[in-house]
Protein backbone atom coordinates (compact mmCIF):
# COMPACT_ATOMS: atom_id res chain seq x y z
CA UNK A 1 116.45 153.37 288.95
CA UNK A 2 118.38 150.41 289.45
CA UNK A 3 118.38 147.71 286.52
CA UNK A 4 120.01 143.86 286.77
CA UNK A 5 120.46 144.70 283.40
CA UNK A 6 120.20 146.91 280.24
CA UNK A 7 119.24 145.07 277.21
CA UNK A 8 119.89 147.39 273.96
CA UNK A 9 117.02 146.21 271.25
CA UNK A 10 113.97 144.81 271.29
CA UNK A 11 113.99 142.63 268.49
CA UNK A 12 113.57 138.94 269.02
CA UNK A 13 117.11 137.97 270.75
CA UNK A 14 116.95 141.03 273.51
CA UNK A 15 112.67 140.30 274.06
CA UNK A 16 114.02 136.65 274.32
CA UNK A 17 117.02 137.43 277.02
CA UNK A 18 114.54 139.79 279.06
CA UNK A 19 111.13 137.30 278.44
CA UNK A 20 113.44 134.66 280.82
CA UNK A 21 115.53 137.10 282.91
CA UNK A 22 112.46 138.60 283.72
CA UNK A 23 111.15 135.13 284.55
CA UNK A 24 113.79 134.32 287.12
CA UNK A 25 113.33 137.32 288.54
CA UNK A 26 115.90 139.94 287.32
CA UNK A 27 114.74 143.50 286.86
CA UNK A 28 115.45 144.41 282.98
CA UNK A 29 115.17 147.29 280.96
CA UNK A 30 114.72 146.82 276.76
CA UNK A 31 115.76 150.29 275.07
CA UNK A 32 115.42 150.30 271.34
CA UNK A 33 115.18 153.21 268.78
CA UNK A 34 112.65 152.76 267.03
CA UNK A 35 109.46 153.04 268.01
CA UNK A 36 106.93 149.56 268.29
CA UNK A 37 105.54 147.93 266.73
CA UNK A 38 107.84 148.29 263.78
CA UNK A 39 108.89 146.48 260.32
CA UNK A 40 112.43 144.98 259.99
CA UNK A 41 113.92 144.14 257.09
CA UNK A 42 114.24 140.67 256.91
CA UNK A 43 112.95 137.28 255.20
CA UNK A 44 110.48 136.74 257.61
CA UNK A 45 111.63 133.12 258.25
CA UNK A 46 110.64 131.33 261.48
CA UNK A 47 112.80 128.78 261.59
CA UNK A 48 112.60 125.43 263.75
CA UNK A 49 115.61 126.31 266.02
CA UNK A 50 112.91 129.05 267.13
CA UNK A 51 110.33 127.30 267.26
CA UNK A 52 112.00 125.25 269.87
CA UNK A 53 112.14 128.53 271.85
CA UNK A 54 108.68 130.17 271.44
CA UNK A 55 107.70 126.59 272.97
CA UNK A 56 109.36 127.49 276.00
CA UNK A 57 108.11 130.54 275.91
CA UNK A 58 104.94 129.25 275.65
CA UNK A 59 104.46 131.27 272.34
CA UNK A 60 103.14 128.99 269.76
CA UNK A 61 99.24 129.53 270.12
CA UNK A 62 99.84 133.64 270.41
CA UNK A 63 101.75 133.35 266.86
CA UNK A 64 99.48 131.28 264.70
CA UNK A 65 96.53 133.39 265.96
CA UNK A 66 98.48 136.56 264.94
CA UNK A 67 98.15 135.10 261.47
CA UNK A 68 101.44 133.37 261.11
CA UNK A 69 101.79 131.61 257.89
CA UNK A 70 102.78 127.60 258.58
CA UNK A 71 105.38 126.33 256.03
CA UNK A 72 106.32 122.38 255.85
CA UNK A 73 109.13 122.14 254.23
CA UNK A 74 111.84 123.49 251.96
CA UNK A 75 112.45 123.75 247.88
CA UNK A 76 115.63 123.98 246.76
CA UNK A 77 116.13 124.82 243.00
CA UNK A 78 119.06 124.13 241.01
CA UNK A 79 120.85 126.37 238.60
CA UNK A 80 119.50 123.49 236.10
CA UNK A 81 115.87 123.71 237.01
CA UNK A 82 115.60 120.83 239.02
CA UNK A 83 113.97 120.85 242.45
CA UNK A 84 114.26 118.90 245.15
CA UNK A 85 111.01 119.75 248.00
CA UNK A 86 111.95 118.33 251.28
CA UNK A 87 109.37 118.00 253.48
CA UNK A 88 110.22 119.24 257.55
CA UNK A 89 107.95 116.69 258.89
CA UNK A 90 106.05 113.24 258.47
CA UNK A 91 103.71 114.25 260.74
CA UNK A 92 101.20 116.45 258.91
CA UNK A 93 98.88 116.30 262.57
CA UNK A 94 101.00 117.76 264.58
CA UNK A 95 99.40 120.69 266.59
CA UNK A 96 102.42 123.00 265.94
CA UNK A 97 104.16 123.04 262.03
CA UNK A 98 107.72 122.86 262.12
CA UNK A 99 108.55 126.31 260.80
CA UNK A 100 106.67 130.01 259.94
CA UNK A 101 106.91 132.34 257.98
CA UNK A 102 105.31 135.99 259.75
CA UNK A 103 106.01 139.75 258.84
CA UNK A 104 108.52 140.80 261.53
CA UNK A 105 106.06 143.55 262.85
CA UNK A 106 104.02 140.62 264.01
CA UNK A 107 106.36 138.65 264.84
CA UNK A 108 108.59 140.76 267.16
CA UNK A 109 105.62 142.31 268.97
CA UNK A 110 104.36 138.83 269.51
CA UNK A 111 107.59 137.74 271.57
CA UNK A 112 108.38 141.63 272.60
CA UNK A 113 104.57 141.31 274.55
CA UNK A 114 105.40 137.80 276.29
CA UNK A 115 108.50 140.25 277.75
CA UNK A 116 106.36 142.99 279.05
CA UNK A 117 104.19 140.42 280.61
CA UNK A 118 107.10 138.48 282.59
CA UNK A 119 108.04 141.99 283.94
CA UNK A 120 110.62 143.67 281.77
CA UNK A 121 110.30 147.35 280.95
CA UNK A 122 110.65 148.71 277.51
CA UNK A 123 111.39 152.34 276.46
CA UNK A 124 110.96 152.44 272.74
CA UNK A 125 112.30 155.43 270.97
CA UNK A 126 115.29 155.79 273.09
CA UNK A 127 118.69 155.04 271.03
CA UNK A 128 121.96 153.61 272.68
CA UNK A 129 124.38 156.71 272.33
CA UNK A 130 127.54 155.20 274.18
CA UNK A 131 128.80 153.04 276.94
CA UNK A 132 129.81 153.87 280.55
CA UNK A 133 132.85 152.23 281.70
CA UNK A 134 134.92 152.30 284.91
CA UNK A 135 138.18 150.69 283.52
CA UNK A 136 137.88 147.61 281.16
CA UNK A 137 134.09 146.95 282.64
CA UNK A 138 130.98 148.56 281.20
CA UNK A 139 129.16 149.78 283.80
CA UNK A 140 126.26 151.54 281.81
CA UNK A 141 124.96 153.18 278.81
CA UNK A 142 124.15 156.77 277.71
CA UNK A 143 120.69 157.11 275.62
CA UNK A 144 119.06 159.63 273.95
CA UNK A 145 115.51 159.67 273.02
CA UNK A 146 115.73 161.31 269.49
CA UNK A 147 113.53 164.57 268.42
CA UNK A 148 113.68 165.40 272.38
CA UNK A 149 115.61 168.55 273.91
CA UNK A 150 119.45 167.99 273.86
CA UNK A 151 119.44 168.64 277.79
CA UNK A 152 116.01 166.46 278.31
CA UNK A 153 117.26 163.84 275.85
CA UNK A 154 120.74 162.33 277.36
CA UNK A 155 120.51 160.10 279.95
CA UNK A 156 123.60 158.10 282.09
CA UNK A 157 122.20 154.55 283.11
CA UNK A 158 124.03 152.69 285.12
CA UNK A 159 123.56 148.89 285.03
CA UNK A 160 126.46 146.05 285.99
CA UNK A 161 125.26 144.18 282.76
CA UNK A 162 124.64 145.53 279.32
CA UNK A 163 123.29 143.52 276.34
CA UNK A 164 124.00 144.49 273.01
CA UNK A 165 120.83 142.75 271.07
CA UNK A 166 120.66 146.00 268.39
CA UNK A 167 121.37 144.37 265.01
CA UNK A 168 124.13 144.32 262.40
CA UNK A 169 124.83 147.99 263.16
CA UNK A 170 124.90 148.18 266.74
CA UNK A 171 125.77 150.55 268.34
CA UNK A 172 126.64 148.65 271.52
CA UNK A 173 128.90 147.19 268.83
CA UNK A 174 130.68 150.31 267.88
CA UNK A 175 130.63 151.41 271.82
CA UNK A 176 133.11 148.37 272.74
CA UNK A 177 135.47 149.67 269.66
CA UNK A 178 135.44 145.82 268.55
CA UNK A 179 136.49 145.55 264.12
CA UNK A 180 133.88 145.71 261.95
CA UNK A 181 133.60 142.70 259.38
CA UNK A 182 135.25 142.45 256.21
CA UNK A 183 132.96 141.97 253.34
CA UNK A 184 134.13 138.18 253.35
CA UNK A 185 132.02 137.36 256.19
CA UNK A 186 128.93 139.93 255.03
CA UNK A 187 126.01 139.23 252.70
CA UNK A 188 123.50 142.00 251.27
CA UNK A 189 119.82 141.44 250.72
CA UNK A 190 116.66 143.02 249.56
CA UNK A 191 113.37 141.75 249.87
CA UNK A 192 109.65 142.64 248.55
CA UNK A 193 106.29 142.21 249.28
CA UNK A 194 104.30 140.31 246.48
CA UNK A 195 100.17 139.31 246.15
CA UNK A 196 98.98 137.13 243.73
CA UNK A 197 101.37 134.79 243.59
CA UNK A 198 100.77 131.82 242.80
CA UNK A 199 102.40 128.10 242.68
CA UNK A 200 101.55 127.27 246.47
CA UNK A 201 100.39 124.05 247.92
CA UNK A 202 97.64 123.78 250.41
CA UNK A 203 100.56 123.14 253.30
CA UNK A 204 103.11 125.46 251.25
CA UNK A 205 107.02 125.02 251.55
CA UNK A 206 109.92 128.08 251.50
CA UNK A 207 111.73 128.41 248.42
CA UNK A 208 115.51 128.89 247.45
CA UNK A 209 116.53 129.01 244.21
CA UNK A 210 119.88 128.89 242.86
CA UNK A 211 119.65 131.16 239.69
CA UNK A 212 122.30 131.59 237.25
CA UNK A 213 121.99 135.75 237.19
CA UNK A 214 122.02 135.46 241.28
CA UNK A 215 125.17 133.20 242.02
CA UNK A 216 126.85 133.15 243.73
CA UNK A 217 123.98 133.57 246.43
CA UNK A 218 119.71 132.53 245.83
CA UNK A 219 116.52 134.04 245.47
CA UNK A 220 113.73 133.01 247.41
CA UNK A 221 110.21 133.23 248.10
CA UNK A 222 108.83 132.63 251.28
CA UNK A 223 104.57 132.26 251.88
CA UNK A 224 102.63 134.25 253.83
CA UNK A 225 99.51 132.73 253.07
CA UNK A 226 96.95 134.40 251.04
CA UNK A 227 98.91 134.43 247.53
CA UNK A 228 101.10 137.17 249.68
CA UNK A 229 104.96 136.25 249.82
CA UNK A 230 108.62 137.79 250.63
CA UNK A 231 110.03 137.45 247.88
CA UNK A 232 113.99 138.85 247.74
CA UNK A 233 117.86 137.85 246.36
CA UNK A 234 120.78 137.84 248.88
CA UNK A 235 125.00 137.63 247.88
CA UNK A 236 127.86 138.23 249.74
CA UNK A 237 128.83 141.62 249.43
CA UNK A 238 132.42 141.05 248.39
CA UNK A 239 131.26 138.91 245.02
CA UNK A 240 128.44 141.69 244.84
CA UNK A 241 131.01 143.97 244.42
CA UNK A 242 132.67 142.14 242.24
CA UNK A 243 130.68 141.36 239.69
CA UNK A 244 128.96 145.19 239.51
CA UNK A 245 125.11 143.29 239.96
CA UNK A 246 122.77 145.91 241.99
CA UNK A 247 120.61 143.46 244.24
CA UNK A 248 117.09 145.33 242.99
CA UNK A 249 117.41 144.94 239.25
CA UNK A 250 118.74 141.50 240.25
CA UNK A 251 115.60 141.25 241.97
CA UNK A 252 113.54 141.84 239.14
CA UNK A 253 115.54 139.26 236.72
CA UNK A 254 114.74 136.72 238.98
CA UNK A 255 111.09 137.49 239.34
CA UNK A 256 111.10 137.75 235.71
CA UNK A 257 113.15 134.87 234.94
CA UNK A 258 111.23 132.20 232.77
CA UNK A 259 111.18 129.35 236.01
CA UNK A 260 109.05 132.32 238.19
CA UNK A 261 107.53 134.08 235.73
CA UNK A 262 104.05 132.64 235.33
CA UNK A 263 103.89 132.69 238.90
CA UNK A 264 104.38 136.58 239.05
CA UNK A 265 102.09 137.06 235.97
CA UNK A 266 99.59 138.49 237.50
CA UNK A 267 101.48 139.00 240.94
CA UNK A 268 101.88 143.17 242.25
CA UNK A 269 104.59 144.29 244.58
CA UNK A 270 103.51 146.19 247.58
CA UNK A 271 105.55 148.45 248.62
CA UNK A 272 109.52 149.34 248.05
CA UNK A 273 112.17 146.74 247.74
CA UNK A 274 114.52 147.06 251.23
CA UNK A 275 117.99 146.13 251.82
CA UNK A 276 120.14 145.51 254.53
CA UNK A 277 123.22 144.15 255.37
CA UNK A 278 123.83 140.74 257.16
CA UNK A 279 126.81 139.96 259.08
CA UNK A 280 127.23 136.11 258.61
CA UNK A 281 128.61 133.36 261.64
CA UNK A 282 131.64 132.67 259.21
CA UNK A 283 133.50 134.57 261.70
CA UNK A 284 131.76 135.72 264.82
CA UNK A 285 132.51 138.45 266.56
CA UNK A 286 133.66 138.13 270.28
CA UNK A 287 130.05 137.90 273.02
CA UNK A 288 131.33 138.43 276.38
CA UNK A 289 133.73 140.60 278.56
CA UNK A 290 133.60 142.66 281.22
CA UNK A 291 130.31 143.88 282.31
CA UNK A 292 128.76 143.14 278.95
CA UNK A 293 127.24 140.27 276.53
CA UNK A 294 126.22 140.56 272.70
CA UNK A 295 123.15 138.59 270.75
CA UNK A 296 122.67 137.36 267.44
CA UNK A 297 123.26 140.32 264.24
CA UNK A 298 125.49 142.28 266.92
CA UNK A 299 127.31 139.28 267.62
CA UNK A 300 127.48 138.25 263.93
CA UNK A 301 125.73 135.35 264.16
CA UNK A 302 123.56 135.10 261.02
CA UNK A 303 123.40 131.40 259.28
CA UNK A 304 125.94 132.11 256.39
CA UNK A 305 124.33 129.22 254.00
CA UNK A 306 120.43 130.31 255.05
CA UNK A 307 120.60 134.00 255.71
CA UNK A 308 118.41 132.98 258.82
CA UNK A 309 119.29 134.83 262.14
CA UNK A 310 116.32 135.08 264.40
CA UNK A 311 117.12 131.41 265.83
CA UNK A 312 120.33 131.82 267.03
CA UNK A 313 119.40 135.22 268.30
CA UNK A 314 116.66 133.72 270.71
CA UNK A 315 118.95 130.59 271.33
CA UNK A 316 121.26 133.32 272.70
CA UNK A 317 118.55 135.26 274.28
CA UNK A 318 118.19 131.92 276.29
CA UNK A 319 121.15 131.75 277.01
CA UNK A 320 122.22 135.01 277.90
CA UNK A 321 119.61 134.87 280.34
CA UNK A 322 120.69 132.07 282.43
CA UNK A 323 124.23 133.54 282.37
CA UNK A 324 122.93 136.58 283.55
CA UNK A 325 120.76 135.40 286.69
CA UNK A 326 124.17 132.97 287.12
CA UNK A 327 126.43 136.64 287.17
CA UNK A 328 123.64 138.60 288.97
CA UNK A 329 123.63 135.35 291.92
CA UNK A 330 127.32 135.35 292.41
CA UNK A 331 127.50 139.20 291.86
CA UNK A 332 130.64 138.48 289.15
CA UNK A 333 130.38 140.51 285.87
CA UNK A 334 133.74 139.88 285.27
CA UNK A 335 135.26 138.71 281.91
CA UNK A 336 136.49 135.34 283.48
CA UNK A 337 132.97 134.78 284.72
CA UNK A 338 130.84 135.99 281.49
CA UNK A 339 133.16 134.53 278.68
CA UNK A 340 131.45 131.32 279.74
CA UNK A 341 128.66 132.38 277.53
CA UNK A 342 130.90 132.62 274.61
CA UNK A 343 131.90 129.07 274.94
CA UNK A 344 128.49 127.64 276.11
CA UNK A 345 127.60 129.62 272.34
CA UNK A 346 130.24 128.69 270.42
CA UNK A 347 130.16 125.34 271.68
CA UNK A 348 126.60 125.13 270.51
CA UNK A 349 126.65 127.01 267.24
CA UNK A 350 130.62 126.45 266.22
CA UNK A 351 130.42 123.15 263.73
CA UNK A 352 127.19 124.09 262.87
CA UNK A 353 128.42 128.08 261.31
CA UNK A 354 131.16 126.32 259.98
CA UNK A 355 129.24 123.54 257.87
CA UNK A 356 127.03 126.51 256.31
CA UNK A 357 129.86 128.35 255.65
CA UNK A 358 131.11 125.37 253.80
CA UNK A 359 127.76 125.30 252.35
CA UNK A 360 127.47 128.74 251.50
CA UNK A 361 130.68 128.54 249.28
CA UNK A 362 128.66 125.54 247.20
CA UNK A 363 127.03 128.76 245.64
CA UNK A 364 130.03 129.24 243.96
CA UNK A 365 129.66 125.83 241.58
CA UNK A 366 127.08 125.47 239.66
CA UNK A 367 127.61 121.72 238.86
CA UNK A 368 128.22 120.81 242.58
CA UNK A 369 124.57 122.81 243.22
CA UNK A 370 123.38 120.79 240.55
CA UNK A 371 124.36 117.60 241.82
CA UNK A 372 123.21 118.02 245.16
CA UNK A 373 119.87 118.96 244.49
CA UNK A 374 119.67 115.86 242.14
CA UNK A 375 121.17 114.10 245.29
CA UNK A 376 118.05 115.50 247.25
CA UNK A 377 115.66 114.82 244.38
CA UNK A 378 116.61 111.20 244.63
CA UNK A 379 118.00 110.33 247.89
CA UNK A 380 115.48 110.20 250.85
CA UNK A 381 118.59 110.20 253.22
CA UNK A 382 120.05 113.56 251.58
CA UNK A 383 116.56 115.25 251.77
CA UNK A 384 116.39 114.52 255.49
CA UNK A 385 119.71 115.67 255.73
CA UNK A 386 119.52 119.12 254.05
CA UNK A 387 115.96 119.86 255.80
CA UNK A 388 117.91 119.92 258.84
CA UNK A 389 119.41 123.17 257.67
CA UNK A 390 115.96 124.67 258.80
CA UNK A 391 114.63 122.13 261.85
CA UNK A 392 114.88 122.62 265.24
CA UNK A 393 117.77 122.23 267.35
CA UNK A 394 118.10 118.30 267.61
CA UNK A 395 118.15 117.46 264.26
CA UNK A 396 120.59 120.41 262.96
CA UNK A 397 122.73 117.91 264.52
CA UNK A 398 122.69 115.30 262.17
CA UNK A 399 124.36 117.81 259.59
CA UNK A 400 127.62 117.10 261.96
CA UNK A 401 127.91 113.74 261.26
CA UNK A 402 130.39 112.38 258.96
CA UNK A 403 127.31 109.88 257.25
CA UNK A 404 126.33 112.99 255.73
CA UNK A 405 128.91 113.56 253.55
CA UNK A 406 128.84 109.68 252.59
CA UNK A 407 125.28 109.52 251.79
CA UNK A 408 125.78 112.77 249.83
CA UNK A 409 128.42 111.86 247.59
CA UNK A 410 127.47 108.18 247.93
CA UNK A 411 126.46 107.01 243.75
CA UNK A 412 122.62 106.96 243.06
């Protein structure tokens, strides 16, 4: 069988990558371990960078009527008590709401199906076991589907593009040799599944809060309609070391904590708490070389002061696929020819990681959070600013522009 290319995971950047390949007419094969549909571990944020993407993909309409929960704006929660709730819109009409919130089971099989319908082939329960190479160039992969006969279970694929799209531990990753991350540049996170809580308005808004017991890093709690939420605590694992916290009990201060608890008082968890490890854009690791391109969590590309991934992941699903028909056209899988996605990314994404990596280190300071959510409280300007953090692609780009910081630190 002969593949334009071999796309390891399914997850929302490698559906993305093969939904357009596909599209332009590239044969494409998804391989992922697990078998779908399937949970991942996440905060089940749809953020409006993706949104911008499932409209492409003409996904909207299929993810609302797969019971995706609309959210309108964002709550941010000093270590003081003081909120500031920034709307993500004026326009309360509009057919499509600016961001979701949907369990990741839904919400992967959702853009996983638009793949299979554009033509790309999926074999699910098949893991990435190693690379083939013919020098410096990937030429391949080796897979096993586990539980299967050793002899009936490894399989040499041959493909002149592979796409590692398999998450923070990827094993396309650890196939290229490339360093893992320092805890500096990686956050932890666990997140539960609540009902009955309560404290929701009729067009409800995420939730960050800056708790004392939690910094430096938030808890949230994110809607899914229904009194139902994801409700979890993230930190970067190096201050999480540190300071000798364990992320579930943390979890349960927070819920506990006197600004939440009469919203959890007659709320039930259902199910465990799950962790997992997020490998933030402070430092990316490198996307391109020979024969081979890598896609959001595998290419460390997680927003370090949201915790959000999936956007960038199906930005660079995008991406990779119009790099891809480009290579597959000119027949050039070289590293010369593919870095070019690297720079088309980090051109995109580069001031953008490194403002929320500036932002993620506000965590730190409890006075600075408190005066910038007093700043957001007050300031229309500021508000419109920060909710940019979570829009779509156009207006993350007013966080670039020097008037931020001016308006920010600019006296009441």
């Amino acid at each position: 069988m002969k593949y334009d290319a071999v796309i390891a995971g399914a997850g929302p950047g490698g559906a993305t990558a093969a939904a357009f390949m596909a599209e332009a007419g590239l044969r494409v094969l998804l391989v992922d371990k697990a078998r779908f549909p399937r949970d991942k571990v996440c905060g089940d944020a749809i953020s409006g960078k993706s949104v911008d993407v499932l409209r492409q993909l003409g996904l909207t309409r299929p993810l609302i009527d797969a019971g995706a929960q609309d959210a309108w704006g964002i709550t941010f929660g000093a270590p003081s008590g003081e909120a500031a709730s920034i709307p993500f819109t004026r326009d309360l009409d509009r057919a499509v709401p600016p961001t979701f919130v949907c369990r990741r089971d839904v919400f992967d099989q959702v853009v996983l199906d638009r793949a299979l319908a554009a033509g790309a082939e999926l074999w699910d329960g098949t893991a990435v076991a190693g690379l083939l190479r013919d020098g410096d160039r990937i030429t391949g992969v080796r897979l096993t589907a586990p539980g299967d006969a050793p002899k009936s279970s490894n399989r040499r694929l041959e493909s002149p593009l592979v796409i590692g799209a398999d998450g923070a531990y990827s094993a396309v990753v650890r196939g290229l040799g490339l360093p893992q991350l320092a805890p500096r540049y990686y956050a932890a996170a666990v997140r539960a599944y609540y009902e009955g809580v309560t404290g929701f308005e009729d067009r409800p808004f995420m939730e960050i809060h800056f708790v004392d017991e939690a910094l430096p890093g938030y808890f949230w709690i994110f809607p899914l309609g229904g009194g139902r939420a994801n409700v979890g605590v993230g930190m970067l694992s190096h201050a999480l070391k540190r300071s000798g916290k364990r992320l579930k009990a943390l979890l349960d201060v927070c819920v506990r904590h006197e600004r939440f608890a009469g919203r959890f008082a007659h709320a039930r968890r259902v199910g465990p708490v799950k962790g997992w490890g997020l490998p933030l854009g402070s430092r990316p690791r490198p996307m391109a070389g020979a024969g081979w391109l890598l896609l959001g969590d595998a290419a460390s590309l997680i927003d370090p002061f949201t915790g959000e991934g999936i956007g960038n992941a199906m930005v660079g699903g995008r991406e990779a696929a119009r790099w891809a028909a480009a290579a597959t056209a000119q027949n050039d899988y070289s590293a010369a020819f593919l870095e070019g996605f690297e720079r088309d990314m980090l051109g995109y994404l580069r001031s953008e990681l490194r403002l929320s990596h500036a932002m993620q280190r506000l965590t730190g300071w409890t006075a600075l959070l408190d005066f910038v959510v007093r700043r957001a409280a007050r300031s229309p300007e500021v508000a419109d600013a920060l909710s940019c953090m979570f829009d779509d692609e156009a207006q993350r780009r007013r966080l670039l522009s020097p008037l931020f910081y001016l308006r920010l630190l600019r006296p009441a």
